[in-house]
C-alpha atoms as a PDB file:
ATOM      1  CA  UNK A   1      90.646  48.492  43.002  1.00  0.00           C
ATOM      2  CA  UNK A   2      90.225  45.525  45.679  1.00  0.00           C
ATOM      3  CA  UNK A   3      88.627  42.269  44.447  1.00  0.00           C
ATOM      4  CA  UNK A   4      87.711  39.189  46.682  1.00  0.00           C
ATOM      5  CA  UNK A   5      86.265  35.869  45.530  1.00  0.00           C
ATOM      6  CA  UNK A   6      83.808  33.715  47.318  1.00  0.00           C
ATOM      7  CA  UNK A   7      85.129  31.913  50.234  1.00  0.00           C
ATOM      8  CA  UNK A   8      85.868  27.970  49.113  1.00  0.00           C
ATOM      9  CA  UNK A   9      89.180  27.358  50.150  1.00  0.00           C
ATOM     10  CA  UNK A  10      88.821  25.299  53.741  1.00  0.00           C
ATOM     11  CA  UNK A  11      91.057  25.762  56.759  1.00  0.00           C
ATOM     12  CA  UNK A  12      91.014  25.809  60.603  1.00  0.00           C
ATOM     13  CA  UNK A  13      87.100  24.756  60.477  1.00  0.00           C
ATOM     14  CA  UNK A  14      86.000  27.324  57.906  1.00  0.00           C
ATOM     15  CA  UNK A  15      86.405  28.156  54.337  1.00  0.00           C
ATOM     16  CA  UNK A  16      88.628  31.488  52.903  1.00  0.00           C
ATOM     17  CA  UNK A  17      88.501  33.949  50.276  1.00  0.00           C
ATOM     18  CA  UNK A  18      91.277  35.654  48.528  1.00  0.00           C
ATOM     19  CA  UNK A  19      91.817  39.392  48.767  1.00  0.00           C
ATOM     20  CA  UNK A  20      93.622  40.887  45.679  1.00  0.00           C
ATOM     21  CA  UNK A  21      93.858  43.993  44.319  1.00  0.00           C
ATOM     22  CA  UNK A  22      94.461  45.477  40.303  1.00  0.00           C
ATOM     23  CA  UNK A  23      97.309  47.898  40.748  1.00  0.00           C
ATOM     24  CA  UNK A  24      99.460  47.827  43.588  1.00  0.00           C
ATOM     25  CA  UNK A  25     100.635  45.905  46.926  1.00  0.00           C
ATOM     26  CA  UNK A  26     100.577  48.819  48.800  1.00  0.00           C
ATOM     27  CA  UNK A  27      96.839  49.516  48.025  1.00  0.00           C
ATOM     28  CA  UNK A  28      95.940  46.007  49.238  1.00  0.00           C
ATOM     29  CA  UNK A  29      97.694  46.909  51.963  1.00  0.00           C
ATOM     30  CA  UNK A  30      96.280  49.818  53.317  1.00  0.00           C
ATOM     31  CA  UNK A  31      92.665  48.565  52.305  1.00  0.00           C
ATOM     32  CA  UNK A  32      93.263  44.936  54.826  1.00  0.00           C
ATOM     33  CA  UNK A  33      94.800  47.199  57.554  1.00  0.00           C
ATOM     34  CA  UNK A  34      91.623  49.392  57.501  1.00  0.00           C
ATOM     35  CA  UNK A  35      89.870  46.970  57.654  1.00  0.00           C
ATOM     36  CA  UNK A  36      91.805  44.992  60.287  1.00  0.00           C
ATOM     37  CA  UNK A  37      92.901  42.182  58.698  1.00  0.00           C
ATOM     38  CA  UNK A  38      96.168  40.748  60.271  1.00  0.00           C
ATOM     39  CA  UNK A  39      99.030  41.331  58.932  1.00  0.00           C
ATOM     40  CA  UNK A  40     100.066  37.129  59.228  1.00  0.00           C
ATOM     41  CA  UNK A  41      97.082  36.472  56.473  1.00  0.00           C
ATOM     42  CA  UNK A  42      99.172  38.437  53.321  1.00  0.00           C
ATOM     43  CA  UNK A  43     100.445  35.487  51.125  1.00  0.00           C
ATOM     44  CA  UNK A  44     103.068  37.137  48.948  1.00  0.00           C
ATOM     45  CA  UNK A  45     100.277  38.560  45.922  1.00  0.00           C
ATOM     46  CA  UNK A  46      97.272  38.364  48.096  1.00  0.00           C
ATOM     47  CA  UNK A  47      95.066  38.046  51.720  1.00  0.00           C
ATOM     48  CA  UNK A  48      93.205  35.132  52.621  1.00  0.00           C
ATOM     49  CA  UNK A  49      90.174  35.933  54.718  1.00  0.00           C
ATOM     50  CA  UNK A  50      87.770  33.770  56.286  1.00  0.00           C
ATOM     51  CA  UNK A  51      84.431  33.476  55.420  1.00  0.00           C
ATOM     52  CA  UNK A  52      82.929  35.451  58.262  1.00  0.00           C
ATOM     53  CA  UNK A  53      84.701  38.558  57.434  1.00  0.00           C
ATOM     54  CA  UNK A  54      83.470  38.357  53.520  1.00  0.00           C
ATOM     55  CA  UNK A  55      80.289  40.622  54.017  1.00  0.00           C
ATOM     56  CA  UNK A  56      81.783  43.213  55.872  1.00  0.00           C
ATOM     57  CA  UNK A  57      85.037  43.316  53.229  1.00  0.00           C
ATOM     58  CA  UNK A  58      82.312  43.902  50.314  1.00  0.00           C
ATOM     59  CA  UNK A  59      80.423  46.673  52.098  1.00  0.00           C
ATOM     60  CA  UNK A  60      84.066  48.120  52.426  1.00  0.00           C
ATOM     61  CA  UNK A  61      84.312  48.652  48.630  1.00  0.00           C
ATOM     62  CA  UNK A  62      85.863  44.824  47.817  1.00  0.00           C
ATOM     63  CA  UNK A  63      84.526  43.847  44.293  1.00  0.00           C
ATOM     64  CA  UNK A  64      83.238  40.604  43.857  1.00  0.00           C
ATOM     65  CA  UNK A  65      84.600  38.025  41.626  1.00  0.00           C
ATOM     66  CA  UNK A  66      84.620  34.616  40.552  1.00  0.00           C
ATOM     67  CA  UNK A  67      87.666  32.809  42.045  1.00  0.00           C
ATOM     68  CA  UNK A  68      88.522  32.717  37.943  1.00  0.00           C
ATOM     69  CA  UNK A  69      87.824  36.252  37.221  1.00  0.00           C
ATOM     70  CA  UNK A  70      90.199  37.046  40.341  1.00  0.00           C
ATOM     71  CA  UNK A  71      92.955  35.315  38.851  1.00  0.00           C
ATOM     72  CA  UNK A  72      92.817  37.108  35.989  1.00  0.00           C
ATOM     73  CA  UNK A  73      92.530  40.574  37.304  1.00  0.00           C
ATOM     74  CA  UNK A  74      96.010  39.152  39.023  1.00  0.00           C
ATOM     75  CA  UNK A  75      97.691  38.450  36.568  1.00  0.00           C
ATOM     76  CA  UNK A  76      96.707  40.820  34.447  1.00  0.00           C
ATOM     77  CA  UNK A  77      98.280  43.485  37.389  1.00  0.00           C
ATOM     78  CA  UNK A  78     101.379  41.812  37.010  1.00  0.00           C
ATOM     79  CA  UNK A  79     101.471  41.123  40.702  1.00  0.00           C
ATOM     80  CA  UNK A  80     100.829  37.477  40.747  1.00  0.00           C
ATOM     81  CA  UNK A  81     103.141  34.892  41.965  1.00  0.00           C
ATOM     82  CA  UNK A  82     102.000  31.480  40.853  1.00  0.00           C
ATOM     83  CA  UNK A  83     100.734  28.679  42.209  1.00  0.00           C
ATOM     84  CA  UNK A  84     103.393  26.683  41.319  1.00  0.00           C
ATOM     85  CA  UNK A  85     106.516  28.700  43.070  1.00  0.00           C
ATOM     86  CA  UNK A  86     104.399  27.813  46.427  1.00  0.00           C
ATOM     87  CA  UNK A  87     105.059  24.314  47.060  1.00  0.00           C
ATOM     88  CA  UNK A  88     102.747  23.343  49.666  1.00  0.00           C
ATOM     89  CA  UNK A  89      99.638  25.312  47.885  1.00  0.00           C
ATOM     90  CA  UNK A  90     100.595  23.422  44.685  1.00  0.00           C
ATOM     91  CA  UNK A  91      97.763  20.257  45.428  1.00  0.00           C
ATOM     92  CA  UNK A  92      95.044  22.811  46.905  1.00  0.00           C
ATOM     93  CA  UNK A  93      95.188  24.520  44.020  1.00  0.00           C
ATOM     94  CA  UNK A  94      95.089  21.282  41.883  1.00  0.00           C
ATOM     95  CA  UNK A  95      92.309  19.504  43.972  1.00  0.00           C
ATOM     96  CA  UNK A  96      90.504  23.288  43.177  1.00  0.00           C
ATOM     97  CA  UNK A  97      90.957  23.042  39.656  1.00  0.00           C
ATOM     98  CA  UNK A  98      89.738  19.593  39.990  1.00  0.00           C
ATOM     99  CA  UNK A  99      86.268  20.465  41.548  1.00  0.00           C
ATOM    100  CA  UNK A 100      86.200  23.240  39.017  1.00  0.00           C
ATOM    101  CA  UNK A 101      86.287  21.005  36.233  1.00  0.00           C
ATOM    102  CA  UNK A 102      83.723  18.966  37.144  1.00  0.00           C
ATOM    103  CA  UNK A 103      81.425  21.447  38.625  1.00  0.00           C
ATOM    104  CA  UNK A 104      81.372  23.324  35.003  1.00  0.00           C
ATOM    105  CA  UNK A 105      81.170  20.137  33.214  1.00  0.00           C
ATOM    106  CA  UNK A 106      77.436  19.680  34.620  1.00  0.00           C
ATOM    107  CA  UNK A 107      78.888  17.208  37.370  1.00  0.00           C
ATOM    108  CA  UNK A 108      78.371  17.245  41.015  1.00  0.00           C
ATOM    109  CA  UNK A 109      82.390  18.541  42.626  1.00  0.00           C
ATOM    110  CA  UNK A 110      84.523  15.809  43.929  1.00  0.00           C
ATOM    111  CA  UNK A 111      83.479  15.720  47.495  1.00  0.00           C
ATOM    112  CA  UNK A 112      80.140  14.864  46.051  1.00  0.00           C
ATOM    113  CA  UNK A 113      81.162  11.802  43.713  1.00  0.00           C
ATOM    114  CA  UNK A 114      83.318   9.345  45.491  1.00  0.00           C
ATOM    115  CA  UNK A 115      84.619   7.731  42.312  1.00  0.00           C
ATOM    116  CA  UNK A 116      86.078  11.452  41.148  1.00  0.00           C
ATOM    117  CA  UNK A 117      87.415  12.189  44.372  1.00  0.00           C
ATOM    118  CA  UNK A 118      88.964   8.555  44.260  1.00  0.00           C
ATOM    119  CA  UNK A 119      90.333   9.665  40.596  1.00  0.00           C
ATOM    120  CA  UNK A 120      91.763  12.805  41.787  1.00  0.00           C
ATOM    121  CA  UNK A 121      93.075  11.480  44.469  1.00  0.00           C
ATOM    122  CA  UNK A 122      95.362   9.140  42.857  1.00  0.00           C
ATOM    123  CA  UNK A 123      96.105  11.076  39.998  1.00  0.00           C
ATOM    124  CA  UNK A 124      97.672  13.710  42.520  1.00  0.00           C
ATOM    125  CA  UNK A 125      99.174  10.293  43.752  1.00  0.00           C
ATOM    126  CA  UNK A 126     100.748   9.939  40.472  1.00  0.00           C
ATOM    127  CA  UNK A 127     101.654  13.438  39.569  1.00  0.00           C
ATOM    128  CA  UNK A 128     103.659  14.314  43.440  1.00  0.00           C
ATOM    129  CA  UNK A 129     105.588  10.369  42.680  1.00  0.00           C
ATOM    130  CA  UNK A 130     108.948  11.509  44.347  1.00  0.00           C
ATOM    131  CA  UNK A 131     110.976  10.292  41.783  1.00  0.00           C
ATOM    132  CA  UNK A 132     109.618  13.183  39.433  1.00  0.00           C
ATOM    133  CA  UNK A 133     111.391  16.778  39.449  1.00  0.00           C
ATOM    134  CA  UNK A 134     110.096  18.310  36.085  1.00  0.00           C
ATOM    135  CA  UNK A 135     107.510  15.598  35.360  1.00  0.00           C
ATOM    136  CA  UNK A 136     105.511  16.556  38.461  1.00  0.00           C
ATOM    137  CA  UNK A 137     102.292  18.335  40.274  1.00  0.00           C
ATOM    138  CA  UNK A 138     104.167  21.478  39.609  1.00  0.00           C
ATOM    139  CA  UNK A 139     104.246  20.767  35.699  1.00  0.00           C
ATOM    140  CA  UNK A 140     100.339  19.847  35.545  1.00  0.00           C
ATOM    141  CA  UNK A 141      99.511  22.866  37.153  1.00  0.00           C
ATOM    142  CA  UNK A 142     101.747  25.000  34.682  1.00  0.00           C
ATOM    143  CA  UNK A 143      99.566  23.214  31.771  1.00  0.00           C
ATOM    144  CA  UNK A 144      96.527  24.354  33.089  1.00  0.00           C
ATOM    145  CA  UNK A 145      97.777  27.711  34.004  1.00  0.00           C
ATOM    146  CA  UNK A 146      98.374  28.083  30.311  1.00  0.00           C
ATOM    147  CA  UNK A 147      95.329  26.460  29.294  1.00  0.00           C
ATOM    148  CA  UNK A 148      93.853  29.209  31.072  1.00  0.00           C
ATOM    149  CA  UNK A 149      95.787  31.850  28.571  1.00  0.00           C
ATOM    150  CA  UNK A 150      95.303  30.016  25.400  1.00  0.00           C
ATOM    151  CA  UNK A 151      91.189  29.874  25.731  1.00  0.00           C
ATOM    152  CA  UNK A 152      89.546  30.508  28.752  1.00  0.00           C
ATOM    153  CA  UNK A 153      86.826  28.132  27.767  1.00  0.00           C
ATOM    154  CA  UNK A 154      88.946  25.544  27.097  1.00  0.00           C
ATOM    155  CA  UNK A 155      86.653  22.297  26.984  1.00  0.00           C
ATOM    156  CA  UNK A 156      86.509  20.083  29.671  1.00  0.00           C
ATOM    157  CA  UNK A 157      87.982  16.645  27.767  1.00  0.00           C
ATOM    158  CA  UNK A 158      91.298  18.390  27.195  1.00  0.00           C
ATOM    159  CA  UNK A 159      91.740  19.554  30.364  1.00  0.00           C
ATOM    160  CA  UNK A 160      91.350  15.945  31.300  1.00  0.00           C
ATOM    161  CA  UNK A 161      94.076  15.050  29.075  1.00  0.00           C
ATOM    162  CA  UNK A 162      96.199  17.678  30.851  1.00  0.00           C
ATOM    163  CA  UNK A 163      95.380  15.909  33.873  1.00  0.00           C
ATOM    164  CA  UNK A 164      96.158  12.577  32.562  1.00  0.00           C
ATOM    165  CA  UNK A 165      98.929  13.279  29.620  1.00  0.00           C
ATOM    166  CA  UNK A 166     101.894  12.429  32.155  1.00  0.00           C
ATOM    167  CA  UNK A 167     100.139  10.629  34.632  1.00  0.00           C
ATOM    168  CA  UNK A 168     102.265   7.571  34.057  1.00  0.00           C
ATOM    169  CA  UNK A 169     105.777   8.888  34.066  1.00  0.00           C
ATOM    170  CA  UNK A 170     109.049   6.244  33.850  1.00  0.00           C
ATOM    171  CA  UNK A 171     111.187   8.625  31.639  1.00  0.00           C
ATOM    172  CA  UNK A 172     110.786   5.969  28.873  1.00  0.00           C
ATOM    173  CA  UNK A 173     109.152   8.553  25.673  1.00  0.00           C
ATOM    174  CA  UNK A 174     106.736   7.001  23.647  1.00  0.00           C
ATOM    175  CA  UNK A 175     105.843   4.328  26.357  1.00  0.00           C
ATOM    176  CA  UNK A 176     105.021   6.926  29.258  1.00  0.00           C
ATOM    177  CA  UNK A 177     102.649   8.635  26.789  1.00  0.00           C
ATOM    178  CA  UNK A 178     100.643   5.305  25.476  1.00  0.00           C
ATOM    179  CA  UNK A 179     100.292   4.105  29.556  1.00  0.00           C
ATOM    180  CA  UNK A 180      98.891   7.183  30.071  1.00  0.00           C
ATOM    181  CA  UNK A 181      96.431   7.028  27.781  1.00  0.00           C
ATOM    182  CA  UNK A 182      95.459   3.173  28.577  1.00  0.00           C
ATOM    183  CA  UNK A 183      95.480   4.624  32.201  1.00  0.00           C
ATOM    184  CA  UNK A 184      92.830   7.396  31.191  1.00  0.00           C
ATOM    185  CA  UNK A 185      90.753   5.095  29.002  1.00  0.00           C
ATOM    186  CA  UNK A 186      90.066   2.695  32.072  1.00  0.00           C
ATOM    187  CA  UNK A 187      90.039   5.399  34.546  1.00  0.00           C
ATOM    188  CA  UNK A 188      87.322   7.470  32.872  1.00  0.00           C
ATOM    189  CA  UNK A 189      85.104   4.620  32.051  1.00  0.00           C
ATOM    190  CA  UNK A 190      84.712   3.576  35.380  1.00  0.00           C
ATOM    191  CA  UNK A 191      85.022   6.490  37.862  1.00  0.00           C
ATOM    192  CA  UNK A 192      82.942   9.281  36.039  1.00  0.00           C
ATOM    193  CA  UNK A 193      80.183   7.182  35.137  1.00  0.00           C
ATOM    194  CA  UNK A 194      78.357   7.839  31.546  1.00  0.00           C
ATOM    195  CA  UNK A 195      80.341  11.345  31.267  1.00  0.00           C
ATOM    196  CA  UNK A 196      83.593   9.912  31.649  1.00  0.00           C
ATOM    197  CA  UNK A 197      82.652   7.149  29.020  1.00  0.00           C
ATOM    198  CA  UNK A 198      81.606   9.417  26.213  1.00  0.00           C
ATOM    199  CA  UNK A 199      85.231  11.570  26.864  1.00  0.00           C
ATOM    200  CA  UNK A 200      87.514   8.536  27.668  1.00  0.00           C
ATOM    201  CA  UNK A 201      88.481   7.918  23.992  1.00  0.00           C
ATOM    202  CA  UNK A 202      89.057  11.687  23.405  1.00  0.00           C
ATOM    203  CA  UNK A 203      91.140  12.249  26.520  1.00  0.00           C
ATOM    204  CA  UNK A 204      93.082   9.410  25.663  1.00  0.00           C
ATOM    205  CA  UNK A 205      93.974  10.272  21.934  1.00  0.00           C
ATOM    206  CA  UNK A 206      94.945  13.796  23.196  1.00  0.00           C
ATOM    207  CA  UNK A 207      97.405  12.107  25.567  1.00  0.00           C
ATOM    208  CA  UNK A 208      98.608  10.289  22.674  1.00  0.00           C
ATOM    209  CA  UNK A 209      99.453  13.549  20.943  1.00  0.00           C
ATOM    210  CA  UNK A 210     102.234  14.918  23.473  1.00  0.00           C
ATOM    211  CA  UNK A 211     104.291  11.905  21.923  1.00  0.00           C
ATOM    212  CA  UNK A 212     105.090  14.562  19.474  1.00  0.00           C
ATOM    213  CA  UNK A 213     102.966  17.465  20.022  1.00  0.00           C
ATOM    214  CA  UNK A 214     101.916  17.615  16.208  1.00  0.00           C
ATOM    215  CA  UNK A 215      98.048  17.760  16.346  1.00  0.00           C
ATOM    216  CA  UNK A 216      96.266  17.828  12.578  1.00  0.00           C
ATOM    217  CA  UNK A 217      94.994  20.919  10.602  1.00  0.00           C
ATOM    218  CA  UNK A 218      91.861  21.643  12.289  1.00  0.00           C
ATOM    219  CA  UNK A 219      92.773  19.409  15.418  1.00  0.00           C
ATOM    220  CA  UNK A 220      91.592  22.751  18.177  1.00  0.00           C
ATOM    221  CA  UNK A 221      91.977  20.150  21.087  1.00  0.00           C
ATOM    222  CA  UNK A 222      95.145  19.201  20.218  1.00  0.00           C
ATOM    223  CA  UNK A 223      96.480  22.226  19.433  1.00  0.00           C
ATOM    224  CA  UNK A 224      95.214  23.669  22.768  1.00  0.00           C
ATOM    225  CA  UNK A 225      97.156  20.658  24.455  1.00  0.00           C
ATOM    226  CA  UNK A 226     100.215  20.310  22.888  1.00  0.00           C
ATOM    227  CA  UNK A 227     100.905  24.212  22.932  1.00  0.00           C
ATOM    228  CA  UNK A 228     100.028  24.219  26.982  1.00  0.00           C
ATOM    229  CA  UNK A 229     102.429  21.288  27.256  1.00  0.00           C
ATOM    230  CA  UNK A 230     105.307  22.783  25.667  1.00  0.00           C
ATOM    231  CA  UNK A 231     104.352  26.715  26.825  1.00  0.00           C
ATOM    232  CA  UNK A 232     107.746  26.199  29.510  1.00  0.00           C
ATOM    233  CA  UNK A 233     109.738  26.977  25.809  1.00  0.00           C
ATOM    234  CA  UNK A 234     108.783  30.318  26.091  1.00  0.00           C
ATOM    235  CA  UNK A 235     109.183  31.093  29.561  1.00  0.00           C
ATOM    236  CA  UNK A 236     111.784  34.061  30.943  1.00  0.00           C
ATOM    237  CA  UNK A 237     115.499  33.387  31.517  1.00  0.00           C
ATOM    238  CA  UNK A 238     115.230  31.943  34.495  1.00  0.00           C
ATOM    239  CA  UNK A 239     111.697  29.746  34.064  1.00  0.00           C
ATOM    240  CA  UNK A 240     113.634  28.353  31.372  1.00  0.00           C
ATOM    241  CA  UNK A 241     117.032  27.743  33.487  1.00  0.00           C
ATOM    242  CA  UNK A 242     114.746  25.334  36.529  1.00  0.00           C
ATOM    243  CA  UNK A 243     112.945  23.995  33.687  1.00  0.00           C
ATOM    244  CA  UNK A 244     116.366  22.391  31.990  1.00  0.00           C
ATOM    245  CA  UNK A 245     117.473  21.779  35.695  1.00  0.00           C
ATOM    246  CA  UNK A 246     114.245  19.873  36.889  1.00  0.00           C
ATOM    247  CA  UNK A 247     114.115  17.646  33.209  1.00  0.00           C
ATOM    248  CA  UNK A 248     118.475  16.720  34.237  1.00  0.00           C
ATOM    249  CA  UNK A 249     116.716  15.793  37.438  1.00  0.00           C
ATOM    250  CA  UNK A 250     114.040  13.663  36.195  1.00  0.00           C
ATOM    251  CA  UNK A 251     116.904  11.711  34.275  1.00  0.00           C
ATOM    252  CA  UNK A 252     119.478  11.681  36.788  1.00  0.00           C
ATOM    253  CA  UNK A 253     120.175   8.211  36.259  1.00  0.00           C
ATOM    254  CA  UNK A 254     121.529   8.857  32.812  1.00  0.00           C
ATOM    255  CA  UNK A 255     125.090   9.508  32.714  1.00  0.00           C
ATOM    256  CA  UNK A 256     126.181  12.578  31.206  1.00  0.00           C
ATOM    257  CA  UNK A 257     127.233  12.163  27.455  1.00  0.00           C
ATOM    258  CA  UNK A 258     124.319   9.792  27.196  1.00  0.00           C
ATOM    259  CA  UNK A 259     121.503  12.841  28.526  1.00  0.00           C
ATOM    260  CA  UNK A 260     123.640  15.381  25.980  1.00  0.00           C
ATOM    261  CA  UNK A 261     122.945  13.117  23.065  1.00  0.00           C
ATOM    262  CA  UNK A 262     119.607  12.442  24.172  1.00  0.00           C
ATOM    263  CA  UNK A 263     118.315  15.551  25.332  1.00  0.00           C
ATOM    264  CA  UNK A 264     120.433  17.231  21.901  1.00  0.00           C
ATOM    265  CA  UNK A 265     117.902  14.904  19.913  1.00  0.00           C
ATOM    266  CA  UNK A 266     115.304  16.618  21.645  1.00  0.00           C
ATOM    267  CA  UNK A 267     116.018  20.024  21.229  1.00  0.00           C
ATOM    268  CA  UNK A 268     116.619  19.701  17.862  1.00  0.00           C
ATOM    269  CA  UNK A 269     113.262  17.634  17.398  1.00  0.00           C
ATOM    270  CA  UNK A 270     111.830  20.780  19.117  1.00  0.00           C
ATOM    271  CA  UNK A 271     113.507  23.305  16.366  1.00  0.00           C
ATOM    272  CA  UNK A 272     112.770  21.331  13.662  1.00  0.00           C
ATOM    273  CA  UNK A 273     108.814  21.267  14.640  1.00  0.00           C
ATOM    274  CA  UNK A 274     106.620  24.098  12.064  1.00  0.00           C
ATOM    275  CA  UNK A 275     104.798  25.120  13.787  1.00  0.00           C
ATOM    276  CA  UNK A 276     106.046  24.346  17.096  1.00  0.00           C
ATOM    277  CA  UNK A 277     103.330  26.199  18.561  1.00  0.00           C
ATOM    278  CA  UNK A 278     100.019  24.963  16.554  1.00  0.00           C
ATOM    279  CA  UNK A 279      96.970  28.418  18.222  1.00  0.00           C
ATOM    280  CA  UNK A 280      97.575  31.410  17.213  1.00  0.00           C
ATOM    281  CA  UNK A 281      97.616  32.804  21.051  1.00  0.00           C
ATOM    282  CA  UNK A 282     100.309  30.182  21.705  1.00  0.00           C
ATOM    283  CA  UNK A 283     102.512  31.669  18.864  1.00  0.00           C
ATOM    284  CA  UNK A 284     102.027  35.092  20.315  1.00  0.00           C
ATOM    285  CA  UNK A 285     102.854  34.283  23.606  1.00  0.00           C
ATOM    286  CA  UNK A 286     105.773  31.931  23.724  1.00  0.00           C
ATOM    287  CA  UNK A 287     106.624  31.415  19.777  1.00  0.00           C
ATOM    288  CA  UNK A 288     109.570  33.936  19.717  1.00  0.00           C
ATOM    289  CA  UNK A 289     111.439  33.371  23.540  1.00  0.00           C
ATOM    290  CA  UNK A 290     110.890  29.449  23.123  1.00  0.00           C
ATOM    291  CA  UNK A 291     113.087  29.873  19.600  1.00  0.00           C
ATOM    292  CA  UNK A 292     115.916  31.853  21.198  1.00  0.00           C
ATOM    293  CA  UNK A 293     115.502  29.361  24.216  1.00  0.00           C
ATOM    294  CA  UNK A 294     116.054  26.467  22.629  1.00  0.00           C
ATOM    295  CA  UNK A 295     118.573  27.768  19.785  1.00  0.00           C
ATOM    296  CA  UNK A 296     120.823  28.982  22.697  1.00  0.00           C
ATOM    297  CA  UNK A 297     121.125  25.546  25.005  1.00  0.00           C
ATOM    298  CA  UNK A 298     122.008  24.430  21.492  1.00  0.00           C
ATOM    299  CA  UNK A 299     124.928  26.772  21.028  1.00  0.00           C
ATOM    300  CA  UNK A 300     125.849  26.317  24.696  1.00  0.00           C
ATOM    301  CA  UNK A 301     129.404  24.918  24.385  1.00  0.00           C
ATOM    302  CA  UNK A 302     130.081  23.558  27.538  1.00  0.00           C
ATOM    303  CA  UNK A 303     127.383  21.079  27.212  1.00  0.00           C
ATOM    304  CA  UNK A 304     129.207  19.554  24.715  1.00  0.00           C
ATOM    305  CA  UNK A 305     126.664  18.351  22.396  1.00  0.00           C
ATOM    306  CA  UNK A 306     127.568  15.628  19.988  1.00  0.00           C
ATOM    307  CA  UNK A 307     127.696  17.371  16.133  1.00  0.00           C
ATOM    308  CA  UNK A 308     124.667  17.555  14.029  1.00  0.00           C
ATOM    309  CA  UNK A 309     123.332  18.934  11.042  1.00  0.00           C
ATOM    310  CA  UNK A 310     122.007  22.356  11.476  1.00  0.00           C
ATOM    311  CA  UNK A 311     118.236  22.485  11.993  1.00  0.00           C
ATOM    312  CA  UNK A 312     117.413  25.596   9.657  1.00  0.00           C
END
């Protein structure tokens, strides 16, 4: 079946849905040639039309969808490619999710509220700093991708601490985290008026968490962050492979034997962690691959880590 979602997305003077379908390429296909839509607006898992052509796309049989629900019947058709792998869609989709947040947290969206859109703004300042590889706009929008999977209703202060959790980013552990937090604190109380003031504290102790991603017994916020912000452990071969490429990036200035040390601390940190992965949806999805991810860059010889007692 076809899906489209409501047109928001603005470009060349209007605004543009997203044309998807559930099964197959070659069904979307067929249904935007018969209905004449170019063959220039396919973007790799879907079509963007523009706003005029909605009606007419609906009558043709296109089911209508939130721009959520959409997402979902993508990936759930295994056809999506994420936001993330396209570079320059990475802060449309962010400054999206942004106005998303805020819309279903009872607030007006950012173009409405100057002191959000300021916020957002230089947050996205923050998160696209050039000196970031892993530690960037592409990582923030991974954590809310998989806040998405963990609960779909995921409340609105810890997706603010996804937001804000690496917001300040130096490569200095500990540090990073606690700026980030300081930075949410003031941010919140200022730019989101009294609904940023009654969340600021709780944003900022999430943040505090990803220090070492080990949320309390009964600590659902937490747990939602922490397991979104480690969910890369559990990615495929190759999600794993850019992810241990982009973090040697972010610490390039670190010579070699010093990151092996260092990032051996971490990885053994990570094993040692029970649970490492605090919701039960975050164990089922990335629990198993993030063990045999981590357990085999520990085995990998040719990184010559320094000896350590085994973590089991």
């Amino acid at each position: 079946m076809i899906y489209i979602d409501p047109p928001f997305w603005p470009a060349h003077g209007t605004v543009f849905s997203h044309l998807v379908s559930d099964t197959s390429l070659a069904e979307l296909h067929a249904f935007a040639a018969a209905a004449g839509i170019p063959d220039r607006a396919f973007d790799r898992d879907h079509y963007d039309v523009p706003e005029r052509r909605y009606a007419d796309l609906v009558a043709a049989g296109a089911i209508e969808v939130s721009g959520r629900d959409l997402v979902r019947v993508l990936v759930a058709s295994g056809l999506r490619v994420r936001a993330r792998h396209r570079n320059a869609k990475v802060r449309a989709a962010l400054v999206h999710r942004w106005d998303s947040l805020l819309a279903g947290a009872g607030l007006p969206g950012a173009a409405s509220l100057p002191g959000a859109a300021a916020l957002r703004d230089r947050l996205l300042e923050r998160w696209c700093e050039p000196h970031r590889h892993y530690h960037g706009a592409t990582h923030l929008l991974a954590v809310l991708e998989a806040l998405d999977l963990l609960d779909p209703a995921t409340p609105p202060e810890v997706v603010l601490a996804a937001w804000f959790h690496d917001a300040v980013y130096d490569g200095v552990p500990g540090a990073d985290e606690e700026a980030s937090a300081a930075l949410a604190e003031a941010a919140l109380d200022t730019a989101l008026g009294p609904w940023g003031r009654r969340h600021a504290a709780e944003v900022a102790r999430l943040v505090r968490l990803t220090t070492t991603h080990s949320p309390a017994p009964g600590d659902d916020g937490g747990a939602l962050l922490c397991d979104a912000d480690l969910s890369v452990l559990g990615g495929t071969d190759a999600d794993y492979a850019r992810y241990r490429s982009a973090v040697r990036a972010d610490y390039s200035h670190v010579p070699d034997d010093q990151f092996a040390t260092g990032r051996a601390a971490v990885v053994r940190h990570l094993l040692a962690l029970d649970p490492l992965f605090h919701t039960t949806r975050g164990r089922e999805l990335w629990a198993a691959a993030a063990g045999r991810n981590l357990r085999g860059e520990l085995q990998e010889p040719e990184l010559d880590w320094p000896d350590a007692p085994a973590t089991d």
